[in-house]
C-alpha atoms as a PDB file:
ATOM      1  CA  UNK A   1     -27.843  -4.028 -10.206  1.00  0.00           C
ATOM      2  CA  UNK A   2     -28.815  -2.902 -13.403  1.00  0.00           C
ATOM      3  CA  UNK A   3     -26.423  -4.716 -16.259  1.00  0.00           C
ATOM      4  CA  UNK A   4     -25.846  -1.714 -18.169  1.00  0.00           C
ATOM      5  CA  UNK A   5     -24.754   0.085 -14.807  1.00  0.00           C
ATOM      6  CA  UNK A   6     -22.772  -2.797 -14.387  1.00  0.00           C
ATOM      7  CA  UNK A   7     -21.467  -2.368 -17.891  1.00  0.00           C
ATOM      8  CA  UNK A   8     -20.484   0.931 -17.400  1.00  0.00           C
ATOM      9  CA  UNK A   9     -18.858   0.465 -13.869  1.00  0.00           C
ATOM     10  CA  UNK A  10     -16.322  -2.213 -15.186  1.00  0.00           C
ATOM     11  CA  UNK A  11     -15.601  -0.248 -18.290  1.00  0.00           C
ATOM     12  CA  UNK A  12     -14.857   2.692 -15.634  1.00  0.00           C
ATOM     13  CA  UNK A  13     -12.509   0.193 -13.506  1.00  0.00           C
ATOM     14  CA  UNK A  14     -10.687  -1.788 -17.002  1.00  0.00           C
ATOM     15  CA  UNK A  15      -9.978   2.083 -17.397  1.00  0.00           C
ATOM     16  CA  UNK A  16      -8.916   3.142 -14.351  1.00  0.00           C
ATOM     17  CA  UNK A  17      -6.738  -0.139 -12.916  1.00  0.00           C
ATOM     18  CA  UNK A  18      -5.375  -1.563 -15.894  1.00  0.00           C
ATOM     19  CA  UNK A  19      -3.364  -3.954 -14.597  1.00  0.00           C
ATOM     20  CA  UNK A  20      -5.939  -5.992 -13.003  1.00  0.00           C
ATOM     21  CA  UNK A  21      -7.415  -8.400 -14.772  1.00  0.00           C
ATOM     22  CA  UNK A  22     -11.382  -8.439 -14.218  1.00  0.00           C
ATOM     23  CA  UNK A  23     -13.947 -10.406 -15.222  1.00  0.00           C
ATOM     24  CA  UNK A  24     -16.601  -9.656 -18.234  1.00  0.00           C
ATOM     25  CA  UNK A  25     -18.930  -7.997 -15.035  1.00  0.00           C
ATOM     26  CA  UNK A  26     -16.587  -7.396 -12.379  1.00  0.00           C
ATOM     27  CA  UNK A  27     -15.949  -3.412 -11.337  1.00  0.00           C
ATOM     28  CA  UNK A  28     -13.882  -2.209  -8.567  1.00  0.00           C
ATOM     29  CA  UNK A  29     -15.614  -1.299  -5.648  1.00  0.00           C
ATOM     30  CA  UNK A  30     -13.054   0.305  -3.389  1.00  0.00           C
ATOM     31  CA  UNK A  31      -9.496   0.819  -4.100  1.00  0.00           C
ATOM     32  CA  UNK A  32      -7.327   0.941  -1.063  1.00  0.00           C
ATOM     33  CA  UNK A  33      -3.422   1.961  -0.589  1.00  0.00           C
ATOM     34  CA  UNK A  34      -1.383   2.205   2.133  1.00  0.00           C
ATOM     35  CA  UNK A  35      -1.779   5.091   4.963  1.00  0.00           C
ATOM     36  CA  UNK A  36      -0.560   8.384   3.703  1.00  0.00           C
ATOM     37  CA  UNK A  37       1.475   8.474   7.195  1.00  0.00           C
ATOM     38  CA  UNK A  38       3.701   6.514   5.436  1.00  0.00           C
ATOM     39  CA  UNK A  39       3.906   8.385   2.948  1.00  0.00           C
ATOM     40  CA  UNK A  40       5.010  11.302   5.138  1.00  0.00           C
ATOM     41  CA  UNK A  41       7.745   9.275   6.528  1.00  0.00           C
ATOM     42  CA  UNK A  42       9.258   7.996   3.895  1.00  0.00           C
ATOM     43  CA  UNK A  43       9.823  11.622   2.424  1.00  0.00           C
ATOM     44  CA  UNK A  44      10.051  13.196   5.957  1.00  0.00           C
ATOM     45  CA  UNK A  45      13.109  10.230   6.366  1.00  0.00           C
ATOM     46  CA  UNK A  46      14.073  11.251   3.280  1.00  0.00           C
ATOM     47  CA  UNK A  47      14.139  14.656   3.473  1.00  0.00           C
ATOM     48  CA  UNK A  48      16.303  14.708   6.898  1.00  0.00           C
ATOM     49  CA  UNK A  49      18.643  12.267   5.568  1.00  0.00           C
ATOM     50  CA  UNK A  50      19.381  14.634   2.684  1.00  0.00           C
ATOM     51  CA  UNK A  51      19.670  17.701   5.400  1.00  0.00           C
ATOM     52  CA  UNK A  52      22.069  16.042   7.210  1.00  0.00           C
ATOM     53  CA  UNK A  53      24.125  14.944   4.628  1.00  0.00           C
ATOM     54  CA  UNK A  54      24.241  18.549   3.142  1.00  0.00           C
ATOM     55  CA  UNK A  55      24.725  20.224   6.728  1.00  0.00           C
ATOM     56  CA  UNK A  56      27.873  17.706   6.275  1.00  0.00           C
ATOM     57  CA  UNK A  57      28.950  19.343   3.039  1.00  0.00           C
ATOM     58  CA  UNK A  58      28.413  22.211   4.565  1.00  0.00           C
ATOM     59  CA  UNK A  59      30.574  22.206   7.782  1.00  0.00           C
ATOM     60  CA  UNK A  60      33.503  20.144   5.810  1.00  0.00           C
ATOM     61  CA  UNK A  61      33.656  23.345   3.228  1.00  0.00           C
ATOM     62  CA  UNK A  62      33.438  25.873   6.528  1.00  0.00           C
ATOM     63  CA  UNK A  63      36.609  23.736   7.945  1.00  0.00           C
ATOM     64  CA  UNK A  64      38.530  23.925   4.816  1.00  0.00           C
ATOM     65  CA  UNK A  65      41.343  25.236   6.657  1.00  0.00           C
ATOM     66  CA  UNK A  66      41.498  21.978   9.415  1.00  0.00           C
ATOM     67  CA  UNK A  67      41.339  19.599   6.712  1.00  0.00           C
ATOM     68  CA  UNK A  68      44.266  18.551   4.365  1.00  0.00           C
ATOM     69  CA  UNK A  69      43.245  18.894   0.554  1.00  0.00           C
ATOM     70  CA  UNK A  70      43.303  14.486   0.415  1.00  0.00           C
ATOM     71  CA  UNK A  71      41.237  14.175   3.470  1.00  0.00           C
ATOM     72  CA  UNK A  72      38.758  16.740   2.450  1.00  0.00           C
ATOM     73  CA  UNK A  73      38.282  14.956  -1.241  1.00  0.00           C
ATOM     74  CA  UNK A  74      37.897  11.709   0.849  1.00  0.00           C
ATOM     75  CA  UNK A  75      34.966  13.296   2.983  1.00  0.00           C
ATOM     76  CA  UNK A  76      33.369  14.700  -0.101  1.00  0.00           C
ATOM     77  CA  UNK A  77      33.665  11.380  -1.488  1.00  0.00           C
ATOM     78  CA  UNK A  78      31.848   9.797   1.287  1.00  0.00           C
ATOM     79  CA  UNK A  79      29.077  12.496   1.641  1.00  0.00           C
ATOM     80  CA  UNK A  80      28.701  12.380  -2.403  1.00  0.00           C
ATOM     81  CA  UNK A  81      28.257   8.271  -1.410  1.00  0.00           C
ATOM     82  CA  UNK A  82      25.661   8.956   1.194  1.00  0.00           C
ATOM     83  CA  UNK A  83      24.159  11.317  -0.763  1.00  0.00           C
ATOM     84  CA  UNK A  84      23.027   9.176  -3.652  1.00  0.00           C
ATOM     85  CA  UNK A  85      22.721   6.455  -1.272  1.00  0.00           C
ATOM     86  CA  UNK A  86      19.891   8.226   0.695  1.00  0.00           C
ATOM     87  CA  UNK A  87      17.775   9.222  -2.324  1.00  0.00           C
ATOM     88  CA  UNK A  88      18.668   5.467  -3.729  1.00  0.00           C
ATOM     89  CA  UNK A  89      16.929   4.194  -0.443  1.00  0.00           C
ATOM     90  CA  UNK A  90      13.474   6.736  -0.707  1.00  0.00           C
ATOM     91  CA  UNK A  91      12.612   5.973  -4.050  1.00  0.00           C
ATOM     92  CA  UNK A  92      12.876   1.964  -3.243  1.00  0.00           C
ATOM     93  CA  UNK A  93      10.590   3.019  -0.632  1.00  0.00           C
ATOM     94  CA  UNK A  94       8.543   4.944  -2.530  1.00  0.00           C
ATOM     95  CA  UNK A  95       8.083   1.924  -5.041  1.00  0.00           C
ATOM     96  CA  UNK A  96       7.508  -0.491  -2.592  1.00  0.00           C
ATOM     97  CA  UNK A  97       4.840   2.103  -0.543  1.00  0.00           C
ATOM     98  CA  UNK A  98       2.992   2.410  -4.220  1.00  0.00           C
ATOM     99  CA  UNK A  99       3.172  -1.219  -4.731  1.00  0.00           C
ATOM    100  CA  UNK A 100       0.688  -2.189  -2.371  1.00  0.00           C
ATOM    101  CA  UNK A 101      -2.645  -1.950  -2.948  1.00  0.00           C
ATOM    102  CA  UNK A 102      -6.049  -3.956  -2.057  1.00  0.00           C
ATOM    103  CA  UNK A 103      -8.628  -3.773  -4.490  1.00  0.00           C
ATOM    104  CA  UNK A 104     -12.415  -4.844  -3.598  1.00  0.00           C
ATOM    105  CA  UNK A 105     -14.442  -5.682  -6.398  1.00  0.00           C
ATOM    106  CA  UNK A 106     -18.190  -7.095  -6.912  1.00  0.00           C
ATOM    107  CA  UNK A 107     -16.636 -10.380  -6.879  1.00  0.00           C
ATOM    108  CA  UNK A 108     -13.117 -10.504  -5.567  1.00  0.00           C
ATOM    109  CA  UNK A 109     -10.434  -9.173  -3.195  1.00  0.00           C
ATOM    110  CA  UNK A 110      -7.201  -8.855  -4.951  1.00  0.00           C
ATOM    111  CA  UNK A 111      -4.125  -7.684  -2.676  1.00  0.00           C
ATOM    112  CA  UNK A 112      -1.090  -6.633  -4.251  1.00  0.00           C
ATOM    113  CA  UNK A 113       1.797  -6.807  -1.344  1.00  0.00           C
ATOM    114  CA  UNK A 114       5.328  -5.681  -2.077  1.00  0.00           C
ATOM    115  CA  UNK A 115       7.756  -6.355   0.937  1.00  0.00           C
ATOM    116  CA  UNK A 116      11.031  -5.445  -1.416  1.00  0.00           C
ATOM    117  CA  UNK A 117      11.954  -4.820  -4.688  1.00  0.00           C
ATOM    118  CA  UNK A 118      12.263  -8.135  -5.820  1.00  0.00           C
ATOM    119  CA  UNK A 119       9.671 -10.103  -3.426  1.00  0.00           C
ATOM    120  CA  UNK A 120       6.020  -9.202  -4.484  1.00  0.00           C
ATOM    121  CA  UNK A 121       2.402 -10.924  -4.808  1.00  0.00           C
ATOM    122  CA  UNK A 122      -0.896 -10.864  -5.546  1.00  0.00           C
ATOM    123  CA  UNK A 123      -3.551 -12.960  -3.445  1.00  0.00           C
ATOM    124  CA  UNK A 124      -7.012 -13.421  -5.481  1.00  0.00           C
ATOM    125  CA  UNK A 125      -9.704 -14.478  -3.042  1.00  0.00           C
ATOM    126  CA  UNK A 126     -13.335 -14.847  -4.170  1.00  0.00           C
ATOM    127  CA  UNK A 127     -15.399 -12.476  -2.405  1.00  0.00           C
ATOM    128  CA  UNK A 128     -18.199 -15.113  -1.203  1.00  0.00           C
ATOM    129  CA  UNK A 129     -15.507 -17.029   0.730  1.00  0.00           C
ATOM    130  CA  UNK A 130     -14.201 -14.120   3.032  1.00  0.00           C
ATOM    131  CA  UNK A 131     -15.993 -14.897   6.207  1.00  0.00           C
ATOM    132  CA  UNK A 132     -15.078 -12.047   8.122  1.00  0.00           C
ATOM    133  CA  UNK A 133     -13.670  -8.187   7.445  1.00  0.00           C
ATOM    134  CA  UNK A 134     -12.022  -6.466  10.442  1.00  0.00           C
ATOM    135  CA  UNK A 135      -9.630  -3.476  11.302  1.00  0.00           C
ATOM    136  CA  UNK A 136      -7.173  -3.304  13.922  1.00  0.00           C
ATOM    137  CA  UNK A 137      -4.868  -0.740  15.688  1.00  0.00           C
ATOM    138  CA  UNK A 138      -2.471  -2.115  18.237  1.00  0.00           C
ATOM    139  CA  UNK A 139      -0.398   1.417  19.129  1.00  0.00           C
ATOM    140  CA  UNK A 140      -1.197   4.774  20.473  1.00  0.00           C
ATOM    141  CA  UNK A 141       0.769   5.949  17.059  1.00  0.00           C
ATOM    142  CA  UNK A 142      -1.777   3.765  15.311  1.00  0.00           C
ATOM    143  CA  UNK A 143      -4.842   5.488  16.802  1.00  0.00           C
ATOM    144  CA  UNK A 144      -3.282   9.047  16.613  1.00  0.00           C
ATOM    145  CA  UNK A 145      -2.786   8.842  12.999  1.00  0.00           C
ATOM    146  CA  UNK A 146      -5.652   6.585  11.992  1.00  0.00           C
ATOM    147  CA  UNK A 147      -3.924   3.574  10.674  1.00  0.00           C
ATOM    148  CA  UNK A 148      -3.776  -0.215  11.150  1.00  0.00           C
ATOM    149  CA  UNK A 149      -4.513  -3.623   9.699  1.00  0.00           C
ATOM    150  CA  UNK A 150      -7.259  -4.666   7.582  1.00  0.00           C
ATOM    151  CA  UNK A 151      -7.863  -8.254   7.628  1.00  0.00           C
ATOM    152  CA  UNK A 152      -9.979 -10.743   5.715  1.00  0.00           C
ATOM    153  CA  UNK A 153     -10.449 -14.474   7.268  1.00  0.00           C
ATOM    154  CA  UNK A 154     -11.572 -16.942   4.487  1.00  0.00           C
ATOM    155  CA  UNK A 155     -14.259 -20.011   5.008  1.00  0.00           C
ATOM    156  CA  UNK A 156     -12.264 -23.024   4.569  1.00  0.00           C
ATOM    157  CA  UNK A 157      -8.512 -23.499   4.473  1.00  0.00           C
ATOM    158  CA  UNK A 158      -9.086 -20.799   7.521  1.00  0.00           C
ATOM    159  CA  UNK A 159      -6.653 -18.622   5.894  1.00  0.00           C
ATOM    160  CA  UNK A 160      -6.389 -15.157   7.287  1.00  0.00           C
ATOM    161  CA  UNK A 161      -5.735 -11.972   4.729  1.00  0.00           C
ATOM    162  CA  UNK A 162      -4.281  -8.793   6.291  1.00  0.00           C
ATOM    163  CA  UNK A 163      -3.533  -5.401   4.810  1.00  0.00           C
ATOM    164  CA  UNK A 164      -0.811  -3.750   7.229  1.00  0.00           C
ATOM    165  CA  UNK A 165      -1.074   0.122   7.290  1.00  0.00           C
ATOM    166  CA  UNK A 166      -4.588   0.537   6.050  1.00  0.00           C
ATOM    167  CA  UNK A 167      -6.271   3.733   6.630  1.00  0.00           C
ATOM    168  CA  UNK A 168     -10.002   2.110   6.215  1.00  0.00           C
ATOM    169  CA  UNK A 169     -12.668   4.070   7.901  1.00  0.00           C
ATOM    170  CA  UNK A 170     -15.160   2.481   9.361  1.00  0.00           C
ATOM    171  CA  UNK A 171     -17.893   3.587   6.914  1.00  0.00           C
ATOM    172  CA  UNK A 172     -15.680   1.616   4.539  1.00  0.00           C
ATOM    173  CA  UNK A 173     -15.356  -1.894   6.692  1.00  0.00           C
ATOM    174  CA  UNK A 174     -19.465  -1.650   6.622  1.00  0.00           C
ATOM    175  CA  UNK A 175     -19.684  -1.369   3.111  1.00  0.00           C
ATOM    176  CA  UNK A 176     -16.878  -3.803   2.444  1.00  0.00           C
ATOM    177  CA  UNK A 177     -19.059  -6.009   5.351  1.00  0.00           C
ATOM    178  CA  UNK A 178     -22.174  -5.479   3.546  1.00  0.00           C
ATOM    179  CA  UNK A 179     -20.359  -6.566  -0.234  1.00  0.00           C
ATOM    180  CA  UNK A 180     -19.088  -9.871   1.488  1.00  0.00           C
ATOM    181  CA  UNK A 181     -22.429  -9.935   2.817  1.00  0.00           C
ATOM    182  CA  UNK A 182     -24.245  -9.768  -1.214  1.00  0.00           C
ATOM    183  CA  UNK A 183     -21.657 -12.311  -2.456  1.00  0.00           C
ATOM    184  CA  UNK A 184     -22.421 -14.518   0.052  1.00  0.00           C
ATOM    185  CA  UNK A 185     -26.074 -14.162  -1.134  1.00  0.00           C
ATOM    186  CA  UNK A 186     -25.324 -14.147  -4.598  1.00  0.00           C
ATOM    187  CA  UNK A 187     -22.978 -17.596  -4.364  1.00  0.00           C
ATOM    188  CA  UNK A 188     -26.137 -19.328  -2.193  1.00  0.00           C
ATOM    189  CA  UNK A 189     -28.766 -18.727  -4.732  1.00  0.00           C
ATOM    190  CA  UNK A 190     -26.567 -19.400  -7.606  1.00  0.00           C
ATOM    191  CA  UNK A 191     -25.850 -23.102  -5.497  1.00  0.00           C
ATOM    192  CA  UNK A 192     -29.718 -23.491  -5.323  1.00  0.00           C
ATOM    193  CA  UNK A 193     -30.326 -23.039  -9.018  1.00  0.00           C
END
């Protein structure tokens, strides 16, 4: 590639990702989240929790007159409780759904995994050691909505990489195939010389 292309390209990704930090001529090739399924039910979860709980407030106000003026303040209390705790539980999982991302570069695979607020990393692996890409769907909910897990094997300590709710398509896996593919390349020649 043409180093002022290359230039430009990592300028673009210091830019656009500034949290990660990339080499002098490294540039983000593909930038992956997870499935926007998830997305839909964490807000969808969300969103029904909230109706519930508010379909709550609503029947305990309609049975004003079977409830005693303590017990109804004690039911209010709870559903005021559940309330907060049900938006308090979608935007942890909102933070933890934006927390994970894979990021593909010219010369690395960086994977940012959060599992909980307070248990997140980040796995650096050098491009040129991945030995094999692949994407996998296990469920008929899996195949419906186009989701599963990306994985990346590595030469070596045989470790194996995986990316659980991916929505890769498979024009993706052949270019991120064909990148491992160049790095491999790349790493051989630069052995040679």
């Amino acid at each position: 590639m043409d180093s002022n292309l290359a230039k430009i390209r990592h300028e673009r990704s210091v830019k656009d990702f500034p949290g990660l930090k990339l080499e002098d001529d490294e540039y983000v090739e593909f930038a992956f989240s997870r499935a926007k399924v998830c997305l839909f039910l964490i807000l969808g979860g969300t969103a029904g929790g909230l109706i519930l709980i508010l379909l709550a407030f609503l029947l305990t106000l309609l049975a004003q007159s079977m409830i005693d003026e303590m017990g109804r303040h004690f039911l209010f209390i709870i559903l005021f409780a559940l309330l907060a705790a049900a938006i308090i539980i979608g935007v942890i999982a909102l933070r933890i759904y934006r927390g994970n991302k894979l990021f593909i570069t010219n010369k690395h695979v960086i994977q940012m995994v959060m599992d909980t607020l307070v248990s997140d990393s980040i796995n650096i692996i050098d491009l040129a050691s991945v030995e094999d890409a692949s994407f996998r769907q296990n469920s008929l909910l899996e195949k419906m909505f186009h989701y599963g897990t990306f994985r990346l094997s590595t030469v070596g300590d045989e470790t194996t990489y995986t990316f659980k709710y991916s929505d890769i398509e498979p024009s993706e896996l052949k270019a991120v195939t064909k990148l491992i593919t160049e790095a491999k390349k790349i790493s051989k020649k630069k052995k040679e010389d």
